[in-house]
N, C-alpha and C. Protein backbone atom coordinates (compact mmCIF):
# COMPACT_ATOMS: atom_id res chain seq x y z
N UNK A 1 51.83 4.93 -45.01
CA UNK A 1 51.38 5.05 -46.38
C UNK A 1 52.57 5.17 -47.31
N UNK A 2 52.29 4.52 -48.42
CA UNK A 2 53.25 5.11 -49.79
C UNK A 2 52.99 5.98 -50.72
N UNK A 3 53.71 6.25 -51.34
CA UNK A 3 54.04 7.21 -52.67
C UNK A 3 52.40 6.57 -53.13
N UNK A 4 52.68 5.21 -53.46
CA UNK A 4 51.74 4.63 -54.20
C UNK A 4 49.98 5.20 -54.01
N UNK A 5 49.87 5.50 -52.86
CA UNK A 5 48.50 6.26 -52.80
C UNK A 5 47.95 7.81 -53.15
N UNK A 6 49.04 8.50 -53.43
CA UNK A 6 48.81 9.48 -54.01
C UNK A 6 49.59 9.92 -55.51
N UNK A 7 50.52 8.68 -55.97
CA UNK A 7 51.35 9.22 -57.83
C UNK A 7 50.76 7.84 -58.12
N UNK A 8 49.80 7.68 -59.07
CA UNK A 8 49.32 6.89 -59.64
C UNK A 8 50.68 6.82 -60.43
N UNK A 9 50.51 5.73 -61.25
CA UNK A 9 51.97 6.03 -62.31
C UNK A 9 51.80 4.66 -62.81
N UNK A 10 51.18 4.27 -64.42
CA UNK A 10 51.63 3.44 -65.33
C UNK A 10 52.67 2.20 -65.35
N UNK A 11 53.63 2.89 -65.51
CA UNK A 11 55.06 2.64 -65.62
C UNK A 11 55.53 1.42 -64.43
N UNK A 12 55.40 1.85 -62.98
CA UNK A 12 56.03 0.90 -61.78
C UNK A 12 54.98 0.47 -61.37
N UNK A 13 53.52 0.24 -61.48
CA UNK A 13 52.63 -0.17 -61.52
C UNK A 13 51.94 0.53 -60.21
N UNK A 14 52.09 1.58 -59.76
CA UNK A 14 51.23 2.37 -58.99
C UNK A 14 49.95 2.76 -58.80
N UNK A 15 50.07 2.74 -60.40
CA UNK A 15 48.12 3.14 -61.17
C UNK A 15 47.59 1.76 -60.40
N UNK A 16 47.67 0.53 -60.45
CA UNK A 16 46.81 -0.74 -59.98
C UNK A 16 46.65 -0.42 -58.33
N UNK A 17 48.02 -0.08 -57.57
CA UNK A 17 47.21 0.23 -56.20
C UNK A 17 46.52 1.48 -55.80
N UNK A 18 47.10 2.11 -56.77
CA UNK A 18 45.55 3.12 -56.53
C UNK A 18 44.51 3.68 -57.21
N UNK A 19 44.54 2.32 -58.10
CA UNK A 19 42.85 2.30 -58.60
C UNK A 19 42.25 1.06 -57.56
N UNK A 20 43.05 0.19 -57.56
CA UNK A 20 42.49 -0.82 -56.38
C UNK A 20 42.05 0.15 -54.91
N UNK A 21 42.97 0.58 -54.61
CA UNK A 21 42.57 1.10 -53.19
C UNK A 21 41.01 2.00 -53.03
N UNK A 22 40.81 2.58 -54.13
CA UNK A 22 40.04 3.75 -54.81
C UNK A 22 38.76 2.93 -55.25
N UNK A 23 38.83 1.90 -55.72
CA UNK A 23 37.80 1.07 -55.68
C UNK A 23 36.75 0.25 -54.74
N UNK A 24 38.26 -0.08 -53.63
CA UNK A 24 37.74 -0.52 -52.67
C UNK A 24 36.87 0.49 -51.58
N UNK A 25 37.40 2.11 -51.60
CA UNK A 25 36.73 3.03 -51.30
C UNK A 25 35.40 3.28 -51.26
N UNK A 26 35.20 3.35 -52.71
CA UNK A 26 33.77 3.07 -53.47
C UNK A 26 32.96 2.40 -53.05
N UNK A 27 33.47 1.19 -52.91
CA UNK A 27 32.55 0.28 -52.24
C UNK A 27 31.88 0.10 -51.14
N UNK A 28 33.04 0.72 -50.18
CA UNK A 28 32.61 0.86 -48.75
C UNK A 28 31.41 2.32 -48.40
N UNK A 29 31.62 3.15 -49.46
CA UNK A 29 31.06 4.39 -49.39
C UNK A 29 29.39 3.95 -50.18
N UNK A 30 29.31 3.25 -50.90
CA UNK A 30 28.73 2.36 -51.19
C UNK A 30 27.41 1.91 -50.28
N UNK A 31 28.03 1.21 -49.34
CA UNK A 31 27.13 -0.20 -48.63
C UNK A 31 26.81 0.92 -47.49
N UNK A 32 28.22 2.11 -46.90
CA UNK A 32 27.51 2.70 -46.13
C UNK A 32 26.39 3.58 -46.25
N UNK A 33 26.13 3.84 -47.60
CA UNK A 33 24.64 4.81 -48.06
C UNK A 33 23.84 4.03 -48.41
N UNK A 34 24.07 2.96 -48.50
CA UNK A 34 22.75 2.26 -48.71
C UNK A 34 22.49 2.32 -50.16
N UNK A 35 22.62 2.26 -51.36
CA UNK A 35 22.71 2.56 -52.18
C UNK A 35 21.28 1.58 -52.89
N UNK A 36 20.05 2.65 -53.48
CA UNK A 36 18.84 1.98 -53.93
C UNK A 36 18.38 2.00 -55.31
N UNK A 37 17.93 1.30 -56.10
CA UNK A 37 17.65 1.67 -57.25
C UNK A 37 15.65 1.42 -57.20
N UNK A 38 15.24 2.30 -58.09
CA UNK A 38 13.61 2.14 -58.54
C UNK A 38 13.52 2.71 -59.80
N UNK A 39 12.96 2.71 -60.53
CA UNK A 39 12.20 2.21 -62.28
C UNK A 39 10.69 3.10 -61.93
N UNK A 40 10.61 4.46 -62.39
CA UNK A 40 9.12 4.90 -62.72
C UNK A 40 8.09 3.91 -63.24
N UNK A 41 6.65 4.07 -63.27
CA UNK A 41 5.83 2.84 -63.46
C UNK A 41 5.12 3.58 -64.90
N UNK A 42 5.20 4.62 -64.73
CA UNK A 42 4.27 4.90 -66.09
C UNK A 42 4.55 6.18 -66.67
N UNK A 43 4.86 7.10 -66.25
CA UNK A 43 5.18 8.31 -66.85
C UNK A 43 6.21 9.13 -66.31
N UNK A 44 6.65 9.90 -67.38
CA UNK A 44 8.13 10.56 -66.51
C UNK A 44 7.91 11.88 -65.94
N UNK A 45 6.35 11.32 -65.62
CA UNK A 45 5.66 12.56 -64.16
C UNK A 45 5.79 11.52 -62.97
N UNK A 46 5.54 10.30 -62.91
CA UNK A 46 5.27 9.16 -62.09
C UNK A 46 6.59 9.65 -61.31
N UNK A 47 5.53 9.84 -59.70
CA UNK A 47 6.48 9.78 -58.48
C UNK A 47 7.43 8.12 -57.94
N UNK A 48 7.95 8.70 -57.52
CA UNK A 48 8.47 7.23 -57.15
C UNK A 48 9.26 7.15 -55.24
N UNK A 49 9.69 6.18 -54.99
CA UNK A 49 9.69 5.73 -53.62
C UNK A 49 11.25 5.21 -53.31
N UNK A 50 11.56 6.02 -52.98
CA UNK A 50 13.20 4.85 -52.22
C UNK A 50 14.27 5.33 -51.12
N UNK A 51 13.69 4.66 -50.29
CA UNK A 51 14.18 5.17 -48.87
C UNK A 51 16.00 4.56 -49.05
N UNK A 52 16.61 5.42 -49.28
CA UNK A 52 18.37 5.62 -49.55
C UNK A 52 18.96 6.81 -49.65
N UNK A 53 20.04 6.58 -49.00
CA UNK A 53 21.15 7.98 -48.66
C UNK A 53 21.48 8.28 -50.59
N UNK A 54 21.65 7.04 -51.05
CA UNK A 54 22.18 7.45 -52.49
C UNK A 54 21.29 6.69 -53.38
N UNK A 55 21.12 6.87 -54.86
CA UNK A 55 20.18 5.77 -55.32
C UNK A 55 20.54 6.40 -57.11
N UNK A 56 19.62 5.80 -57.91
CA UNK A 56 19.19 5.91 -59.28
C UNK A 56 17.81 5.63 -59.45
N UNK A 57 17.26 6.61 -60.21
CA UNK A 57 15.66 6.46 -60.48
C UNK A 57 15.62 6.89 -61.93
N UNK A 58 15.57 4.99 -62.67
CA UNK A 58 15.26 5.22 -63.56
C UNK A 58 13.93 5.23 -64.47
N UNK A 59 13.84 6.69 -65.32
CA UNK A 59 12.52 7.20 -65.80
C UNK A 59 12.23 5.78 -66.76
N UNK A 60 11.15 6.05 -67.00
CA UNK A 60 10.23 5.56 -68.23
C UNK A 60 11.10 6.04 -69.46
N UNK A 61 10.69 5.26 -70.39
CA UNK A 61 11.33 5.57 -71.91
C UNK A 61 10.47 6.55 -72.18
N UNK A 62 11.14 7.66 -72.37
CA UNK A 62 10.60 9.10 -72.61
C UNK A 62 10.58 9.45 -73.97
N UNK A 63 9.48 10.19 -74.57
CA UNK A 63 9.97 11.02 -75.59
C UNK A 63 9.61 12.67 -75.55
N UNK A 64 9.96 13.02 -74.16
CA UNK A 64 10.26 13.96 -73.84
C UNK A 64 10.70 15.10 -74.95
N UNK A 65 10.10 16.25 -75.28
CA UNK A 65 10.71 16.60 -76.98
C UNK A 65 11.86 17.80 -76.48
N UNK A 66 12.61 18.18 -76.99
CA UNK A 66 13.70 19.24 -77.18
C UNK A 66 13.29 20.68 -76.07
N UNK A 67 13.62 21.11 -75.48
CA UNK A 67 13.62 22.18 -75.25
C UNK A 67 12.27 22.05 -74.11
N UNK A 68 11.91 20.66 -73.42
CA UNK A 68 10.51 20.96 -72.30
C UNK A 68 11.51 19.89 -71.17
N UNK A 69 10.32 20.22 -70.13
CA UNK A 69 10.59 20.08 -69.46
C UNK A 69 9.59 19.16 -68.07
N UNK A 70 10.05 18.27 -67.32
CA UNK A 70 9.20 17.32 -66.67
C UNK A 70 9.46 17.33 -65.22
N UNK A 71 8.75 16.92 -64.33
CA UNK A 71 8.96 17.19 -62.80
C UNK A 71 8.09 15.77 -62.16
N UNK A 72 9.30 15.32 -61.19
CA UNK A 72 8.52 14.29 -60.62
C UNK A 72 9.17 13.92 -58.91
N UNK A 73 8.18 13.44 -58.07
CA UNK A 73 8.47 13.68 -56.87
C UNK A 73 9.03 12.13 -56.33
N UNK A 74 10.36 12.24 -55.60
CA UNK A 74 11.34 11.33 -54.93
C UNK A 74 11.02 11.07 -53.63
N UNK A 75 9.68 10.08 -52.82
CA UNK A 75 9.83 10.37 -52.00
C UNK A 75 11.09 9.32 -50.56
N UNK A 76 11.83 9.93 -50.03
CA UNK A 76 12.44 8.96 -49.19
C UNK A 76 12.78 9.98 -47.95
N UNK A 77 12.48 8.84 -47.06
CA UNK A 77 12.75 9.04 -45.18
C UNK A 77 13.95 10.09 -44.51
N UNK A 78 15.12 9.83 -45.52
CA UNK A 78 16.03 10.49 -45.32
C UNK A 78 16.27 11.55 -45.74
N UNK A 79 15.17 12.34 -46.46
CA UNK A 79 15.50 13.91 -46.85
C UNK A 79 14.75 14.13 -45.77
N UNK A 80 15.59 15.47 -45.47
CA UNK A 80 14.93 16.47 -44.57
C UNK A 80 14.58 17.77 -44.87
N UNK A 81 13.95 18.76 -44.68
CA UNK A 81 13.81 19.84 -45.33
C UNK A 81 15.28 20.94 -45.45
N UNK A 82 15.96 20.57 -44.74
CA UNK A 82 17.59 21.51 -45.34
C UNK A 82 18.69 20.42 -45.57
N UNK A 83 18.00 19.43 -46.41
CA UNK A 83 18.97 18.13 -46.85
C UNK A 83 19.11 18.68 -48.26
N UNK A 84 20.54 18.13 -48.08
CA UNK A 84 21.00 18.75 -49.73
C UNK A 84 21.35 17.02 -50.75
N UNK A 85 20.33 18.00 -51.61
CA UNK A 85 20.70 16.66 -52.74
C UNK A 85 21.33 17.03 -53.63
N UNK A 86 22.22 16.36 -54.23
CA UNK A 86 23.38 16.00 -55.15
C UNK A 86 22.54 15.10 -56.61
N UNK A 87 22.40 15.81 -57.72
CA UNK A 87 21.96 15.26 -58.84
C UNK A 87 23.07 15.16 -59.94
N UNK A 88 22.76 13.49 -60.57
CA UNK A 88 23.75 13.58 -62.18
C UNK A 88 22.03 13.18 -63.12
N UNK A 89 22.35 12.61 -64.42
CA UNK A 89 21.87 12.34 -65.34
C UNK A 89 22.97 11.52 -66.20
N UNK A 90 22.27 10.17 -66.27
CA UNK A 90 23.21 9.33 -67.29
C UNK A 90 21.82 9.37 -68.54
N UNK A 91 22.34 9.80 -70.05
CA UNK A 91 21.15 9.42 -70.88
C UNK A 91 21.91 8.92 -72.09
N UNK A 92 21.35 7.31 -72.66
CA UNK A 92 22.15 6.68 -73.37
C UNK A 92 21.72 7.17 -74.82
N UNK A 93 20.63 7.68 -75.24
CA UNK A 93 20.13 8.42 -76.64
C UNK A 93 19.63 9.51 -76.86
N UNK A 94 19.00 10.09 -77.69
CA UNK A 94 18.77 11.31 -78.15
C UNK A 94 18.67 12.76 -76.94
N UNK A 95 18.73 13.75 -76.99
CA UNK A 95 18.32 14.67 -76.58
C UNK A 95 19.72 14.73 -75.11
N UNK A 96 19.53 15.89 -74.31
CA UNK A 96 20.50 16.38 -73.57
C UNK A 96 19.67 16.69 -72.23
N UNK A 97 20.07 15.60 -71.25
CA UNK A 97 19.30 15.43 -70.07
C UNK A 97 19.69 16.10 -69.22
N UNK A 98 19.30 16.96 -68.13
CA UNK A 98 19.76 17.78 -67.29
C UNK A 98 18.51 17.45 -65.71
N UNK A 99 19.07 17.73 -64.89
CA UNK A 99 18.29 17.18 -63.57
C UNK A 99 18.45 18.37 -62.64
N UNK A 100 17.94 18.93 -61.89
CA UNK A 100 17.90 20.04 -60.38
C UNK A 100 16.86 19.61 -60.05
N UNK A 101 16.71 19.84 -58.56
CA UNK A 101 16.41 19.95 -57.65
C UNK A 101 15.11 21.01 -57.75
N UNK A 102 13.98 20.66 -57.47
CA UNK A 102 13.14 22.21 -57.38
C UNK A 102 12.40 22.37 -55.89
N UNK A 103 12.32 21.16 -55.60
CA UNK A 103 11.77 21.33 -54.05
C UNK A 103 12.15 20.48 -53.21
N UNK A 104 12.55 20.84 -51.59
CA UNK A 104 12.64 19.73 -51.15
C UNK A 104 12.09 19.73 -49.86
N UNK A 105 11.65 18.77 -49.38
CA UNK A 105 10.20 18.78 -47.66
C UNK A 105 11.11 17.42 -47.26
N UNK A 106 10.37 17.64 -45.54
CA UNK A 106 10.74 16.62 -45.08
C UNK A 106 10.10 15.31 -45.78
N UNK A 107 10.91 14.11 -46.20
CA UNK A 107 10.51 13.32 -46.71
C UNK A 107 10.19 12.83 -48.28
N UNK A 108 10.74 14.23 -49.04
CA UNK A 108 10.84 14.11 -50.34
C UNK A 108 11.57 15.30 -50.79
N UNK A 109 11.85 15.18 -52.31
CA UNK A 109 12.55 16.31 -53.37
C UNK A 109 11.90 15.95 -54.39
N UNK A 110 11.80 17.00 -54.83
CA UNK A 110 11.31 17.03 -56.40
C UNK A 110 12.53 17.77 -57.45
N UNK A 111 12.48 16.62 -58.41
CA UNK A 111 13.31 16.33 -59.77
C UNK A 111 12.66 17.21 -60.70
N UNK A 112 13.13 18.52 -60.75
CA UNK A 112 12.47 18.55 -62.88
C UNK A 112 13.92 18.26 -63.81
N UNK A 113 13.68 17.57 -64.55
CA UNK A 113 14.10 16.74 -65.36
C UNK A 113 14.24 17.30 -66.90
N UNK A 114 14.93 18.21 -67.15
CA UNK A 114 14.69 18.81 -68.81
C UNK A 114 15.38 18.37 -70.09
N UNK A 115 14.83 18.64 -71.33
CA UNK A 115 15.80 18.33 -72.25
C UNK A 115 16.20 19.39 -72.90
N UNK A 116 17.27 19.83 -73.32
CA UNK A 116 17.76 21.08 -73.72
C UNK A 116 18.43 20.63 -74.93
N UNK A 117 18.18 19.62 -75.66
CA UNK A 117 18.70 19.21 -76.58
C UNK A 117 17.90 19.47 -77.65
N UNK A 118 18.42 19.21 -78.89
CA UNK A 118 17.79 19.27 -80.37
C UNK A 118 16.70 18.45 -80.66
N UNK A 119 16.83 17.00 -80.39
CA UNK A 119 15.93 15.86 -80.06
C UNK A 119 15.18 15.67 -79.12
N UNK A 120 14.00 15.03 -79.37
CA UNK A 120 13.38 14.41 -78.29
C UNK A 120 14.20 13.38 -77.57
N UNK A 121 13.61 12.80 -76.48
CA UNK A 121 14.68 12.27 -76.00
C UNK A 121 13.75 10.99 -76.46
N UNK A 122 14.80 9.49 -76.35
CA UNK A 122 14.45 8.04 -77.07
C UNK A 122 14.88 7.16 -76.29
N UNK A 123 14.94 7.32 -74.87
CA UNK A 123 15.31 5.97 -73.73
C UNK A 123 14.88 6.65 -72.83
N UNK A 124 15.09 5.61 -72.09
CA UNK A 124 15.07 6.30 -70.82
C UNK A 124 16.40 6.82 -69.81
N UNK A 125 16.29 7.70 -68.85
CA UNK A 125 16.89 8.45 -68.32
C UNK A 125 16.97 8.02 -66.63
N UNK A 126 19.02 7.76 -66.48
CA UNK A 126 19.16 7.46 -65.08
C UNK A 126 19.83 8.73 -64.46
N UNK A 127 18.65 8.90 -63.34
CA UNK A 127 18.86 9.96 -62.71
C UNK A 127 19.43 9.55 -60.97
N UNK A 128 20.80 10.12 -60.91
CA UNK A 128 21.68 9.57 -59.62
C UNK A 128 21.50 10.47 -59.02
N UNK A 129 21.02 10.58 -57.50
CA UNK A 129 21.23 11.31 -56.38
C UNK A 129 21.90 10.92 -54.89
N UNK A 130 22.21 11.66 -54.52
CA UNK A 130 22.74 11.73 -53.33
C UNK A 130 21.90 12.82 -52.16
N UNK A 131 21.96 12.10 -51.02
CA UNK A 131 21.25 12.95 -50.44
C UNK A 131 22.09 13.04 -49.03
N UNK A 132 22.54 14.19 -48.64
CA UNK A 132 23.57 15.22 -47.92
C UNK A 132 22.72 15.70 -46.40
């Protein structure tokens, strides 16, 4: 190994092999989880389905209002009942999206999904998990 994989650095062009290398990482970490996406069908109660180690489940266009809160059930093959899931929230407009965990059984977790923001919320909401 070189320098180059651990001093990123601008300058002698270090930053390119190890954002390249770091990318290529990604990728492989990637294909090995299986990585799934699914789209709620009607409400941002609507359970949804996707058998993947990692995924995004994106809600319905919500207008979820300020300060409540929503819960909806993930079901996939690979949770187990002491499987640990890993939650983000990407939300591109109004309001302040937050995601945990409230239950989890063999074969599913349940998402409540809140807004703790000033606004209702005005898109919809991608919710990334990982499941451990």
């Amino acid at each position: 190994m070189t320098s180059a994989n651990f001093l990123p650095s601008k300058d002698n062009g270090r930053f390119y092999v190890f954002s390249k290398q770091f990318n290529a990482l990604v990728d492989k970490v990637n294909t090995l989880l299986g990585r799934g996406t699914v789209t709620q069908a009607t409400s941002i109660t609507t359970g949804v389905t996707l058998n993947a180690r990692a995924g995004v489940v994106t809600t319905v266009a919500s207008t979820l209002v300020a300060n409540a809160d929503a819960a909806f059930v993930v079901t996939n093959s690979y949770v187990k009942s002491d499987s640990v899931i890993v939650l983000t929230c990407l939300n591109t407009g109004a309001g302040i999206a937050t995601a945990q965990v409230s239950a989890v059984a063999d074969g599913s977790f349940t998402v409540l999904l809140a807004n703790s923001g000033n606004a209702a919320f005005n898109s919809t909401i991608g919710v990334h998990f990982l499941v451990l």
